[in-house]
PDB file of N, CA and C in Angstrom:
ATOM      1  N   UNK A   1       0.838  -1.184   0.000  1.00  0.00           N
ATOM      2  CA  UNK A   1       0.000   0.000   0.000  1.00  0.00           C
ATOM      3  C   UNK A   1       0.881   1.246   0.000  1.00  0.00           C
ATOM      4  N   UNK A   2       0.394   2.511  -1.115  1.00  0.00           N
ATOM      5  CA  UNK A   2       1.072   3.653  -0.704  1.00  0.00           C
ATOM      6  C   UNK A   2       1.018   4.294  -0.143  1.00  0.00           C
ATOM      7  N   UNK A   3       1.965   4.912   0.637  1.00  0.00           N
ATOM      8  CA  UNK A   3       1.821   5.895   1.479  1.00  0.00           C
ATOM      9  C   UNK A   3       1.694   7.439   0.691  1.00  0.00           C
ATOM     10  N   UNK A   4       1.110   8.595   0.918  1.00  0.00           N
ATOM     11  CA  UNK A   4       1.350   9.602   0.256  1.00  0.00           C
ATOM     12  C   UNK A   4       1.915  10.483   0.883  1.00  0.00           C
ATOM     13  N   UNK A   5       2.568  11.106   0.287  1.00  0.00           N
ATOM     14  CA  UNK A   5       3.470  11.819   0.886  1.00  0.00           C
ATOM     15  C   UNK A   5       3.459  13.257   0.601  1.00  0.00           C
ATOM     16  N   UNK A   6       3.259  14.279   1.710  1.00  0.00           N
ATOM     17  CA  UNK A   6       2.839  15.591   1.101  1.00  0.00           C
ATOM     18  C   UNK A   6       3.536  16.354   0.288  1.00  0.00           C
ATOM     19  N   UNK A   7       3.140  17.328  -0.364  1.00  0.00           N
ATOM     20  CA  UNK A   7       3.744  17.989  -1.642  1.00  0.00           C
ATOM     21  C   UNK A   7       4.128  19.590  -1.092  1.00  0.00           C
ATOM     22  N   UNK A   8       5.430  19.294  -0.895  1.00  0.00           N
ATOM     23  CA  UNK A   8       6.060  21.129  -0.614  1.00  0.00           C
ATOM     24  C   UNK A   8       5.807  21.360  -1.739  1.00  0.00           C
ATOM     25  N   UNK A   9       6.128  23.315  -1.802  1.00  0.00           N
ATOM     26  CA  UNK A   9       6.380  24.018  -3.174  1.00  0.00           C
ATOM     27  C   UNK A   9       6.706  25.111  -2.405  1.00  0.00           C
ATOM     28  N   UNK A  10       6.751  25.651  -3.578  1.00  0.00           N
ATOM     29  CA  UNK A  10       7.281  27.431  -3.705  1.00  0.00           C
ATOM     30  C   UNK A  10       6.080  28.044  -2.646  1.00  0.00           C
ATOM     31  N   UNK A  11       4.850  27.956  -2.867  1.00  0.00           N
ATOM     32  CA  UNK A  11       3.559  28.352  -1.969  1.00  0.00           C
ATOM     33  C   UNK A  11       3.871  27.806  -0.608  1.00  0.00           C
ATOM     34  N   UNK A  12       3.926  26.872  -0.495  1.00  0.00           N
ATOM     35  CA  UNK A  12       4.173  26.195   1.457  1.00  0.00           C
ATOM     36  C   UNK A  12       5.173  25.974   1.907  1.00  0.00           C
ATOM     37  N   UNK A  13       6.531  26.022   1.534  1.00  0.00           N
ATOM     38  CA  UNK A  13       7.866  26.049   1.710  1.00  0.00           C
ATOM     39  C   UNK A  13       7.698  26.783   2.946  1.00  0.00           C
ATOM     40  N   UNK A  14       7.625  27.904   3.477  1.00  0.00           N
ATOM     41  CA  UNK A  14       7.623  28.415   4.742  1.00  0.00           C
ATOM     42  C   UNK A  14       6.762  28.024   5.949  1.00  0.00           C
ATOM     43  N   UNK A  15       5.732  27.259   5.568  1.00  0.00           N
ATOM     44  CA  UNK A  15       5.256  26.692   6.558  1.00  0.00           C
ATOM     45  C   UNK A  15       5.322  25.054   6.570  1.00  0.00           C
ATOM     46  N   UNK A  16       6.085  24.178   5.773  1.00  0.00           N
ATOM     47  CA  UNK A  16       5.836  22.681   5.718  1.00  0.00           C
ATOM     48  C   UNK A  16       7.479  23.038   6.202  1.00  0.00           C
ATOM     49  N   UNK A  17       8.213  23.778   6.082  1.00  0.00           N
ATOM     50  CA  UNK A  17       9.876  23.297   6.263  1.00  0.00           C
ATOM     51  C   UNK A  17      10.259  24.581   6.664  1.00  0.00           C
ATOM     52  N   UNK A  18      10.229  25.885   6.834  1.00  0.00           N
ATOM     53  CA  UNK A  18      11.160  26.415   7.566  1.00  0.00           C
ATOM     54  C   UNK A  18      10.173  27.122   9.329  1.00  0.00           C
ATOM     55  N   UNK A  19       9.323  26.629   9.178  1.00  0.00           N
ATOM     56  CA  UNK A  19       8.338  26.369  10.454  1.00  0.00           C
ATOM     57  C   UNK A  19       8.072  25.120  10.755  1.00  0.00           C
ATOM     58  N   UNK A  20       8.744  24.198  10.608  1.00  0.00           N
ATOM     59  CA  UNK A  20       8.480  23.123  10.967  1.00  0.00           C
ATOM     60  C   UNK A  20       9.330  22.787  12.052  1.00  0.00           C
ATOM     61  N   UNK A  21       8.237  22.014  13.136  1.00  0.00           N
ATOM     62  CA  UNK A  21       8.888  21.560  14.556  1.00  0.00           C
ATOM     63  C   UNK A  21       9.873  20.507  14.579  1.00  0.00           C
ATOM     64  N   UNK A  22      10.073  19.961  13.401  1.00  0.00           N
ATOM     65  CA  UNK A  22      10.341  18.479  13.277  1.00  0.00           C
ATOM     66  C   UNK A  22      11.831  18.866  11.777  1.00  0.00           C
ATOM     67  N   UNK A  23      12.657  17.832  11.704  1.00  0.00           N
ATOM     68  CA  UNK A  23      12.887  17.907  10.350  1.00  0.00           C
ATOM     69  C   UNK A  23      12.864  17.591   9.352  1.00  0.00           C
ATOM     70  N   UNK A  24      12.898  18.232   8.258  1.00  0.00           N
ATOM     71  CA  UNK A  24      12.453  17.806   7.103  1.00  0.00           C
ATOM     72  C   UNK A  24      13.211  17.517   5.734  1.00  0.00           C
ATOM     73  N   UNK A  25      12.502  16.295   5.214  1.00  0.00           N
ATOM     74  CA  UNK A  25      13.441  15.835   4.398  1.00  0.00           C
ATOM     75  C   UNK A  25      12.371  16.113   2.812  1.00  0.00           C
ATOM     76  N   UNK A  26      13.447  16.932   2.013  1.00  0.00           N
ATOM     77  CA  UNK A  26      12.489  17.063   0.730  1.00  0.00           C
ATOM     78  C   UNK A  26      12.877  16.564  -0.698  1.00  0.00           C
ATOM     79  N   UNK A  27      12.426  16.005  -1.076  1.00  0.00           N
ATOM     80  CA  UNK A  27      12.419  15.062  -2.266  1.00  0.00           C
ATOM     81  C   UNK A  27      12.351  15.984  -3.825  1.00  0.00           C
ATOM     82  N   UNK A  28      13.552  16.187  -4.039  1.00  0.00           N
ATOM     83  CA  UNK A  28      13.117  17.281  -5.509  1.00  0.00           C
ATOM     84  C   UNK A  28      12.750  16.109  -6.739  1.00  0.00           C
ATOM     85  N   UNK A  29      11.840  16.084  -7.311  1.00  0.00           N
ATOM     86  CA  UNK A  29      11.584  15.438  -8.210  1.00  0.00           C
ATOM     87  C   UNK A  29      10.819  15.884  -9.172  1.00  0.00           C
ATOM     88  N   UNK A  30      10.822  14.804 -10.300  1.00  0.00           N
ATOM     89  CA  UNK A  30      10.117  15.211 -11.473  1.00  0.00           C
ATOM     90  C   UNK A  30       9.241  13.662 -12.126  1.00  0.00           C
ATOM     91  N   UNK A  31       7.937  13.586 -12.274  1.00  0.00           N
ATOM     92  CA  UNK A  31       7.002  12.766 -12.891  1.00  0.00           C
ATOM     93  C   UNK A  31       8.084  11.908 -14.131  1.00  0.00           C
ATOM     94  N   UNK A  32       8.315  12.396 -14.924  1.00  0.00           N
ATOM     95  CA  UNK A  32       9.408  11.874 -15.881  1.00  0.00           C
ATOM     96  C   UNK A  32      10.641  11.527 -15.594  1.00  0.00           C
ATOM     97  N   UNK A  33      10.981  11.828 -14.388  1.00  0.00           N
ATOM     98  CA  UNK A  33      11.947  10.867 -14.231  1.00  0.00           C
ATOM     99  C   UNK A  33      12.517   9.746 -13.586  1.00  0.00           C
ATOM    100  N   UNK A  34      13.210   8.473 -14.204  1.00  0.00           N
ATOM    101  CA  UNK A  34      13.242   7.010 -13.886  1.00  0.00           C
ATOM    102  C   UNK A  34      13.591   6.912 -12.366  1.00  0.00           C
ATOM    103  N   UNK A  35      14.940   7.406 -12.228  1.00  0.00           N
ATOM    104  CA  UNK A  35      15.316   7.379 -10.922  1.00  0.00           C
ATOM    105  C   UNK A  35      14.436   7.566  -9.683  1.00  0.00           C
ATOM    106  N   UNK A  36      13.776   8.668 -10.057  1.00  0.00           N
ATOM    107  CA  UNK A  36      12.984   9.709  -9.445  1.00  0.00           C
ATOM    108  C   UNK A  36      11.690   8.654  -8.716  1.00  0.00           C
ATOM    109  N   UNK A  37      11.591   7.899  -9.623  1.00  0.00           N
ATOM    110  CA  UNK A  37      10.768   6.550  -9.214  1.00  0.00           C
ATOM    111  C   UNK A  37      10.532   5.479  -8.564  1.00  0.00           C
ATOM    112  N   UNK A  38      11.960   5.428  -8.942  1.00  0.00           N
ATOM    113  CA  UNK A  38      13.062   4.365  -8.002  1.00  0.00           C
ATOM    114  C   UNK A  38      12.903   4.503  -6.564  1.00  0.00           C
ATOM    115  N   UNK A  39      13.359   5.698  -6.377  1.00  0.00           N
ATOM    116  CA  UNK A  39      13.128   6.106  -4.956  1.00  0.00           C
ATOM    117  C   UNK A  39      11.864   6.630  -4.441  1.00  0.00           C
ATOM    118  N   UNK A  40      10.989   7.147  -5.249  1.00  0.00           N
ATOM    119  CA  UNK A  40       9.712   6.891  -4.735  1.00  0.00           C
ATOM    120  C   UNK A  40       9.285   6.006  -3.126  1.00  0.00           C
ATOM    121  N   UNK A  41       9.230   4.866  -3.591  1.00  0.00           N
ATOM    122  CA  UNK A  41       8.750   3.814  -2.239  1.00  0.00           C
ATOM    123  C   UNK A  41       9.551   3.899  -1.226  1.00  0.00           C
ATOM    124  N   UNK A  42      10.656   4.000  -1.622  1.00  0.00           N
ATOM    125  CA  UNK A  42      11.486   3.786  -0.270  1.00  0.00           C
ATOM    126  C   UNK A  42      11.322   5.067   0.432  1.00  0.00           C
ATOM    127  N   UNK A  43      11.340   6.512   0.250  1.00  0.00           N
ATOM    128  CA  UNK A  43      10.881   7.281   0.757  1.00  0.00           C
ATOM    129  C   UNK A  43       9.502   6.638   1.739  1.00  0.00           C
ATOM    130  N   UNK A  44       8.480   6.656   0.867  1.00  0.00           N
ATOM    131  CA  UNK A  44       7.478   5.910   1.619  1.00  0.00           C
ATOM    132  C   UNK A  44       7.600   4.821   2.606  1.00  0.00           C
ATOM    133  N   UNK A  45       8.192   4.101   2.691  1.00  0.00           N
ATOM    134  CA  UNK A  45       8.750   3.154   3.296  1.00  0.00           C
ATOM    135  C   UNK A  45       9.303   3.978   4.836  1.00  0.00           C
ATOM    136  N   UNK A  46      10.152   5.181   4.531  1.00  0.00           N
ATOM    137  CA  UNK A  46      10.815   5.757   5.444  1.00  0.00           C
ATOM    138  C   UNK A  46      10.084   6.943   6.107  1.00  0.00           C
ATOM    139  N   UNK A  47       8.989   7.329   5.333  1.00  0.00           N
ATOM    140  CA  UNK A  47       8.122   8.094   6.284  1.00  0.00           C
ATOM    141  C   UNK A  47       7.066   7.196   7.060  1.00  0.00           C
ATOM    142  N   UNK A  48       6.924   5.634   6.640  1.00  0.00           N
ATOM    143  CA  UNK A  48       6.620   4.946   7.769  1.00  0.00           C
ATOM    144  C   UNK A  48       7.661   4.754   8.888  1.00  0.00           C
ATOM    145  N   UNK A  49       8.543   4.403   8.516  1.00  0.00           N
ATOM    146  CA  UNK A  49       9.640   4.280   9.723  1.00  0.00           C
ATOM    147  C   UNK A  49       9.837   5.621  11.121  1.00  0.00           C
ATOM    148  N   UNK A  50       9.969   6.707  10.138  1.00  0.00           N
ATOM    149  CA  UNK A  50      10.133   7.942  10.413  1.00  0.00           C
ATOM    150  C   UNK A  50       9.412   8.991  11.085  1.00  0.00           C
ATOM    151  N   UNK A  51       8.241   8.874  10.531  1.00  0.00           N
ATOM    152  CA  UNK A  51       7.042   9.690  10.383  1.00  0.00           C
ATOM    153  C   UNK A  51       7.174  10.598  12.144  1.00  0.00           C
ATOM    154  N   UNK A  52       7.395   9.999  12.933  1.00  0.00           N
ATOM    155  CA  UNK A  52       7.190  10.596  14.444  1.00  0.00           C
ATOM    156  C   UNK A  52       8.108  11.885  14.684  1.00  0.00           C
ATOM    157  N   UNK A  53       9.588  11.008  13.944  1.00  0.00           N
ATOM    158  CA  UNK A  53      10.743  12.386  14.425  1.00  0.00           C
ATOM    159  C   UNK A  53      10.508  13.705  13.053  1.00  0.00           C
ATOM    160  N   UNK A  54      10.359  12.984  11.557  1.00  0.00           N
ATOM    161  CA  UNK A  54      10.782  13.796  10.673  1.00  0.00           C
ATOM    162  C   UNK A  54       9.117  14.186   9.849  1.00  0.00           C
ATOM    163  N   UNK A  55       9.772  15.162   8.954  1.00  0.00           N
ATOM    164  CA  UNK A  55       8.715  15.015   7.858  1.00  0.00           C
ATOM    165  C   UNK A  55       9.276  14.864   6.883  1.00  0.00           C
ATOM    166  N   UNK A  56       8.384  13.735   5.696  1.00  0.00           N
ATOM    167  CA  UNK A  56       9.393  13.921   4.303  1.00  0.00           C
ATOM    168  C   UNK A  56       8.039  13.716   3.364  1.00  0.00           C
ATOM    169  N   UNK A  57       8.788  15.195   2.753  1.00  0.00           N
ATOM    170  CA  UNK A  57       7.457  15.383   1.400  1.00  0.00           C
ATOM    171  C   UNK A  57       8.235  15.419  -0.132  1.00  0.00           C
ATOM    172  N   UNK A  58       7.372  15.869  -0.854  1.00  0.00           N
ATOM    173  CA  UNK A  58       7.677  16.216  -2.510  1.00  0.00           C
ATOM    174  C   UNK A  58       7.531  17.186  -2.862  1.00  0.00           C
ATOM    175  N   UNK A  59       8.473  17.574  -3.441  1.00  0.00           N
ATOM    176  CA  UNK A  59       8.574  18.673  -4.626  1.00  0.00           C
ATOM    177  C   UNK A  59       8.878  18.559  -5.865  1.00  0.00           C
ATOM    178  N   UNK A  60       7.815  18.925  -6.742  1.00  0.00           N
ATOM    179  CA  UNK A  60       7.970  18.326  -7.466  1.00  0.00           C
ATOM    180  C   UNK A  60       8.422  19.745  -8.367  1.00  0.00           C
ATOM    181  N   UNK A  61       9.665  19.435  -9.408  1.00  0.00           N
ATOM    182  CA  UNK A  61      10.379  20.542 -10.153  1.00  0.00           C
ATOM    183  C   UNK A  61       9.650  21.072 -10.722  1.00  0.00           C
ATOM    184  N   UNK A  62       8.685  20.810 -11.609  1.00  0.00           N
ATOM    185  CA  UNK A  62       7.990  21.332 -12.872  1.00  0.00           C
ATOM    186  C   UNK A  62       6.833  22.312 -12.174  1.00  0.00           C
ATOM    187  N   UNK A  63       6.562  22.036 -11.468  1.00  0.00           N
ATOM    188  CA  UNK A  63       5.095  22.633 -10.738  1.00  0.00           C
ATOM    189  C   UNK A  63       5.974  23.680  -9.971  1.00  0.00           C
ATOM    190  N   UNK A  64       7.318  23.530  -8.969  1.00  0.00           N
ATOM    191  CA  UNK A  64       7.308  24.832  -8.135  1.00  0.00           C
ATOM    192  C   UNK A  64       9.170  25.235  -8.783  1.00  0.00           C
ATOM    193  N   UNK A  65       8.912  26.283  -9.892  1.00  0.00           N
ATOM    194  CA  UNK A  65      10.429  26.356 -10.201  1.00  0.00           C
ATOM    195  C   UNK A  65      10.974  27.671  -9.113  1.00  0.00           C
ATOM    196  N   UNK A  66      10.476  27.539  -8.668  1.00  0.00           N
ATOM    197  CA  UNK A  66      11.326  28.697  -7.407  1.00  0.00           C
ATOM    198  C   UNK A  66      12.478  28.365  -6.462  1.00  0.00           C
ATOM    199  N   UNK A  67      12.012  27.037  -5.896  1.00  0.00           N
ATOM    200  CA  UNK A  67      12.835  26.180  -4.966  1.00  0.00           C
ATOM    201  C   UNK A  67      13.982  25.401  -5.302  1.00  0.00           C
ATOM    202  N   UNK A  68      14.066  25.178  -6.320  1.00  0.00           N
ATOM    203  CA  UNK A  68      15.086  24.462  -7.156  1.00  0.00           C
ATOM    204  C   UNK A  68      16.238  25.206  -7.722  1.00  0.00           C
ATOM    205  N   UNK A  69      15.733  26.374  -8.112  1.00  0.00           N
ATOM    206  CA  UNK A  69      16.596  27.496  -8.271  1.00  0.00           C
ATOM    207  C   UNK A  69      16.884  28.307  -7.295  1.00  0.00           C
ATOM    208  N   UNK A  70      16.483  28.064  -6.159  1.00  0.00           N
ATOM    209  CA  UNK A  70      17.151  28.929  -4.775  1.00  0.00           C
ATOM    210  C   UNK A  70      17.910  27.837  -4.075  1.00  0.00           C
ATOM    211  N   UNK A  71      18.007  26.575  -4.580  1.00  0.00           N
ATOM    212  CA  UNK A  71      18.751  25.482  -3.420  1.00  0.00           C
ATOM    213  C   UNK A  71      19.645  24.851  -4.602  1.00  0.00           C
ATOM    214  N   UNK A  72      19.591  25.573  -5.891  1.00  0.00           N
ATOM    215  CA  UNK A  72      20.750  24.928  -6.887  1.00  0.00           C
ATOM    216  C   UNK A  72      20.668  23.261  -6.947  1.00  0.00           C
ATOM    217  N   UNK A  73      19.376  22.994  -7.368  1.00  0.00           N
ATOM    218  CA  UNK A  73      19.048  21.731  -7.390  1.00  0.00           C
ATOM    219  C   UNK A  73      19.369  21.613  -9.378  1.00  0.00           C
ATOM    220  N   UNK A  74      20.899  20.607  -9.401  1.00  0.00           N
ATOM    221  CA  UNK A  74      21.179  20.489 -10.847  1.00  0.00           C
ATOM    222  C   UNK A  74      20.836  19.250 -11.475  1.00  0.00           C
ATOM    223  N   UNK A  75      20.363  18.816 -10.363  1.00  0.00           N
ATOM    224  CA  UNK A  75      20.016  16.928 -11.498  1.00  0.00           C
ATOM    225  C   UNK A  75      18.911  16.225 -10.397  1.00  0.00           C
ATOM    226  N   UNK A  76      17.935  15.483 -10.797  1.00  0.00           N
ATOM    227  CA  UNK A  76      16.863  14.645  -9.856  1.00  0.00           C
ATOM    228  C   UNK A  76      17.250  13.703  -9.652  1.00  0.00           C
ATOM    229  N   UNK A  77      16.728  12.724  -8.987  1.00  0.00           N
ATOM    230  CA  UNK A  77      16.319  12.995  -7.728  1.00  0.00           C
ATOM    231  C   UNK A  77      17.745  13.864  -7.012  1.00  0.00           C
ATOM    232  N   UNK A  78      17.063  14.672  -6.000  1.00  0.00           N
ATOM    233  CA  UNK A  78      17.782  15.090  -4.910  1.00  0.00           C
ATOM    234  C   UNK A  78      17.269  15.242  -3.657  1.00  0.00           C
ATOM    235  N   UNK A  79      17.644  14.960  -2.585  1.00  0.00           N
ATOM    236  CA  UNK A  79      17.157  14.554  -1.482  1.00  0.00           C
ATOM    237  C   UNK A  79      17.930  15.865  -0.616  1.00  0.00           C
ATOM    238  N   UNK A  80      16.903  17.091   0.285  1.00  0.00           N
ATOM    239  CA  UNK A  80      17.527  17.611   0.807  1.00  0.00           C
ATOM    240  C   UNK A  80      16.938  17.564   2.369  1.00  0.00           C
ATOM    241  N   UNK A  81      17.960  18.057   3.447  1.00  0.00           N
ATOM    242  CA  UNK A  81      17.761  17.434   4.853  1.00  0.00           C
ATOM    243  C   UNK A  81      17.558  19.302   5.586  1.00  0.00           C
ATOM    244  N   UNK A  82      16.647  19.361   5.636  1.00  0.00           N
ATOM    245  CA  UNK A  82      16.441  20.678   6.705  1.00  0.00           C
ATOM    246  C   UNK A  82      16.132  20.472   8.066  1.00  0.00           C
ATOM    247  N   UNK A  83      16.695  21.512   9.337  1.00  0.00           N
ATOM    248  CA  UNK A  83      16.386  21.125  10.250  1.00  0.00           C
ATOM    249  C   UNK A  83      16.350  22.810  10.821  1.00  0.00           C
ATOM    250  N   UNK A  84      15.785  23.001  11.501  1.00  0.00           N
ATOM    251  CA  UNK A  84      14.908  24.515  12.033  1.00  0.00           C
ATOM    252  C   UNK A  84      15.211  25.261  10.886  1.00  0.00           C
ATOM    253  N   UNK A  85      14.728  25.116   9.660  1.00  0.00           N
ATOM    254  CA  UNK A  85      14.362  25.384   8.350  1.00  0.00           C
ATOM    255  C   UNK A  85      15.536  25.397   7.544  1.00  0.00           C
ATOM    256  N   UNK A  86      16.929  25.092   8.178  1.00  0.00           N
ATOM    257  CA  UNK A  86      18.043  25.360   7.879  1.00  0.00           C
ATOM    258  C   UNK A  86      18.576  24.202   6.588  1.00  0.00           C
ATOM    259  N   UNK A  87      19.314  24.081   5.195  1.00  0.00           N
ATOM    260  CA  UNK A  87      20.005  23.241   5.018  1.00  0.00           C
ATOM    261  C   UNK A  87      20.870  22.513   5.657  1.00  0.00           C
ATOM    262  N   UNK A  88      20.732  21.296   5.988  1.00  0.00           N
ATOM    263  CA  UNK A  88      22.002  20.659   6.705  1.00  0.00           C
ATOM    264  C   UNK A  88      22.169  19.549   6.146  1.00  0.00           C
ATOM    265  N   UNK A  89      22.512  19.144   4.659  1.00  0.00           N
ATOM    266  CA  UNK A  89      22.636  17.860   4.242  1.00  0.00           C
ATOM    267  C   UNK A  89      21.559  17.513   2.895  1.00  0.00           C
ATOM    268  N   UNK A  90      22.600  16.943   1.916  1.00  0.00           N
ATOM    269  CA  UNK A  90      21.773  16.884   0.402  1.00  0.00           C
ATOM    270  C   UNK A  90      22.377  15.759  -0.371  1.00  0.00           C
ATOM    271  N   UNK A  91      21.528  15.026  -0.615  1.00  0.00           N
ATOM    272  CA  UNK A  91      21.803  13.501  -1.275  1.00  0.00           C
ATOM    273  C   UNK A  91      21.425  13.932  -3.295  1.00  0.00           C
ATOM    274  N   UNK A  92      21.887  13.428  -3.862  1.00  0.00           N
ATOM    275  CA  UNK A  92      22.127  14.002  -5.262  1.00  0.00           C
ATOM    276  C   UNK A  92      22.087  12.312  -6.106  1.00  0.00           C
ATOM    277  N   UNK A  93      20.903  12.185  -6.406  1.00  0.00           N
ATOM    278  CA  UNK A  93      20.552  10.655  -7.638  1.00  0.00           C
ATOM    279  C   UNK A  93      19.933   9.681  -6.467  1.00  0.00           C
ATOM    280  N   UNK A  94      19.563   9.087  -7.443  1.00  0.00           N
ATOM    281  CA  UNK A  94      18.984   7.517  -6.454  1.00  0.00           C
ATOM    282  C   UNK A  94      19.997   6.746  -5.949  1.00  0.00           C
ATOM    283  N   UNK A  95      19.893   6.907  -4.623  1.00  0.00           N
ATOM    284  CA  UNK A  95      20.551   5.977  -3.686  1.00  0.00           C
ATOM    285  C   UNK A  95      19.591   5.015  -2.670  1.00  0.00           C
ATOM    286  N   UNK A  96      20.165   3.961  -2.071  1.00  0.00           N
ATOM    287  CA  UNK A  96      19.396   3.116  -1.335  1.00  0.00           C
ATOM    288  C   UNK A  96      19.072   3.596  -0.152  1.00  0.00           C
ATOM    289  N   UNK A  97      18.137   3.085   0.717  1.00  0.00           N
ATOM    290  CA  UNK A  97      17.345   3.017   1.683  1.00  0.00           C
ATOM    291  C   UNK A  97      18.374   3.527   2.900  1.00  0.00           C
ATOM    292  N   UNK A  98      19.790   2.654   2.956  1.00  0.00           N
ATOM    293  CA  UNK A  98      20.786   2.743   3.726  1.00  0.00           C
ATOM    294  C   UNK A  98      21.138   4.246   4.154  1.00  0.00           C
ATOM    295  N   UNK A  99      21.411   4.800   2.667  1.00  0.00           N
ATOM    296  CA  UNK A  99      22.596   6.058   2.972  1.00  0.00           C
ATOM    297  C   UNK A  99      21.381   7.337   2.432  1.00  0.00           C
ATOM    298  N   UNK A 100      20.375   7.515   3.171  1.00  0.00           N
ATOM    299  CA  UNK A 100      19.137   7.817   3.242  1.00  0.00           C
ATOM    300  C   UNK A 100      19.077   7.902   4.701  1.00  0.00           C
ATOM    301  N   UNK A 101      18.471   6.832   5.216  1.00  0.00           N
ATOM    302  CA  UNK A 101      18.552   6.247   6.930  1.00  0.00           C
ATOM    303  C   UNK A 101      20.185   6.942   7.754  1.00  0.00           C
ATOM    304  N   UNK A 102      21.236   6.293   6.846  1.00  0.00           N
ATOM    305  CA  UNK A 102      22.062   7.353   7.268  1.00  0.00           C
ATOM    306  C   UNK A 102      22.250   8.363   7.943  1.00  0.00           C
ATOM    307  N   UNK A 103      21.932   9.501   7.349  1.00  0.00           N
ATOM    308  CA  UNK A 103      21.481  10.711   6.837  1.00  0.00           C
ATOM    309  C   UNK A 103      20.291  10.889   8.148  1.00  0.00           C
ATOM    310  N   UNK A 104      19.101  10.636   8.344  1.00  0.00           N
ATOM    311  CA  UNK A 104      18.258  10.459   9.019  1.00  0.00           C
ATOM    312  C   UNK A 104      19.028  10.317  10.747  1.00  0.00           C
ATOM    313  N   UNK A 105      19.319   9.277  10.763  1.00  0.00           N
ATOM    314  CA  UNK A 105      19.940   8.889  11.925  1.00  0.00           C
ATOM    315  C   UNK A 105      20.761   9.922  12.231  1.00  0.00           C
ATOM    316  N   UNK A 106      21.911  10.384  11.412  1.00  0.00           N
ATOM    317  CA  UNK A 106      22.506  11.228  12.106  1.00  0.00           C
ATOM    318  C   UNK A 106      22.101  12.316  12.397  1.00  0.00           C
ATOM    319  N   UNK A 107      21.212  12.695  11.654  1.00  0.00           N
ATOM    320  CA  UNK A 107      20.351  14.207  12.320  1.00  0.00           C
ATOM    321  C   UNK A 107      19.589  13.612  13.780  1.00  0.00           C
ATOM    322  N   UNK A 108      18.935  12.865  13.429  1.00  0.00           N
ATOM    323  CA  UNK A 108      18.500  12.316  14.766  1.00  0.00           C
ATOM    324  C   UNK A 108      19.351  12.342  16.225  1.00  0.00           C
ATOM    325  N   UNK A 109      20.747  12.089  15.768  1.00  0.00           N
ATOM    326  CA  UNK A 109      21.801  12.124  16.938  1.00  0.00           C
ATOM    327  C   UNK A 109      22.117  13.396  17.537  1.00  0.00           C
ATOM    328  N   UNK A 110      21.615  14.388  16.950  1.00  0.00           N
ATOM    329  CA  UNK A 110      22.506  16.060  16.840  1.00  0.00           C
ATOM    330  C   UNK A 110      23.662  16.226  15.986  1.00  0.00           C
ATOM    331  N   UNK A 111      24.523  15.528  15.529  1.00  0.00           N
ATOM    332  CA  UNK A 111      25.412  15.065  15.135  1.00  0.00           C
ATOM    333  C   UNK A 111      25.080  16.506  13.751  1.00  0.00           C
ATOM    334  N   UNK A 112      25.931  17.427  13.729  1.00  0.00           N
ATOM    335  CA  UNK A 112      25.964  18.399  12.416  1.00  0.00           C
ATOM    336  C   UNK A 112      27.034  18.437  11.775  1.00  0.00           C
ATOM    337  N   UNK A 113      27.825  17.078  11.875  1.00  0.00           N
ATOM    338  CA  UNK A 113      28.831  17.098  10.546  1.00  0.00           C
ATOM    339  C   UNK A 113      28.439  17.305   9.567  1.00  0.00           C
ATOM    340  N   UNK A 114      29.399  17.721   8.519  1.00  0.00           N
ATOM    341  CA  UNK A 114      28.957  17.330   7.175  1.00  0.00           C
ATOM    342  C   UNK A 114      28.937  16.402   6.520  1.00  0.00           C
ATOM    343  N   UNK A 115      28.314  15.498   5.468  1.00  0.00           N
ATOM    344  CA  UNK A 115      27.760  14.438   5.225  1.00  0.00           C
ATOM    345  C   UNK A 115      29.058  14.402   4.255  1.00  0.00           C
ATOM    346  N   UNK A 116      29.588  12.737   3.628  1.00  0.00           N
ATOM    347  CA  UNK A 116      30.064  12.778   2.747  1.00  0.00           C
ATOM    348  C   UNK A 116      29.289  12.350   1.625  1.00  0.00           C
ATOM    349  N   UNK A 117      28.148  12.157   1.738  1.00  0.00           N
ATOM    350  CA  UNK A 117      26.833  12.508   0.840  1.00  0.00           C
ATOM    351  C   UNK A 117      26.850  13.305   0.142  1.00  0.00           C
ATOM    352  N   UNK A 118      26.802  14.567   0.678  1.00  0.00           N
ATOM    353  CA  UNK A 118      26.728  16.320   0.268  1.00  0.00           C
ATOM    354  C   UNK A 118      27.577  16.509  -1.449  1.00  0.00           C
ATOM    355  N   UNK A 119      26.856  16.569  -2.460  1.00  0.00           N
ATOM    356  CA  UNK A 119      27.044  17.268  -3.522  1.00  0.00           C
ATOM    357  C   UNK A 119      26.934  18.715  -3.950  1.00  0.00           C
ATOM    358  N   UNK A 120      28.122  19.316  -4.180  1.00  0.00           N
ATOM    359  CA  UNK A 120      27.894  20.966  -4.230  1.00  0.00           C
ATOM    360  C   UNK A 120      27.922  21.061  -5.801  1.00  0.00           C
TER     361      UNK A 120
END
């Protein structure tokens, strides 16, 4: 069964993620693309796991071009990690469940290294 997963944009960006009590993980994506698909479920998968500490929604490129061009989002999927609305961590293509959870966990710890995830 799917889970759905809510849809940031350019319109709710200030209240789904930089007012948010919790942190948030946002999914830049696009309908057309393969990868983008790929990771689909497992997201879902991880806002079951998740759902209590974090939030993780969609954005989808085509619908909000504001956000993508203020966070220099150059290729989909990209996975970005906010926490008191702040960037702290950005995953760049389809990767597995693991280095995702990763990512997760260590925000969970306090832990504000930088990721060797992080694509600039």
């Amino acid at each position: 069964m799917s889970q759905e997963l809510p849809e940031i944009g350019d319109k709710n960006f200030e209240e789904m993620v930089v007012k948010s009590e919790k942190p948030v993980l946002v999914d830049f994506w696009a309908p057309w693309c393969g990868p983008c698909k790929t990771i689909g479920p497992i997201l879902e998968e991880l806002a079951k796991k998740y759902g209590d500490s974090f939030v993780i929604g969609k954005c989808n490129i085509d619908n909000n071009p504001d956000l993508p061009l203020k966070y220099g989002v150059k290729s989909i999927p990209t996975l970005m990690f906010f926490d008191g609305g702040e960037l702290v961590d950005r995953i760049t293509g389809a990767v597995g469940q693991s280095e995702i959870e990763a990512v997760l966990d260590k925000m969970l710890s306090g832990e504000k290294l930088v990721s060797p995830l992080i694509v600039h």
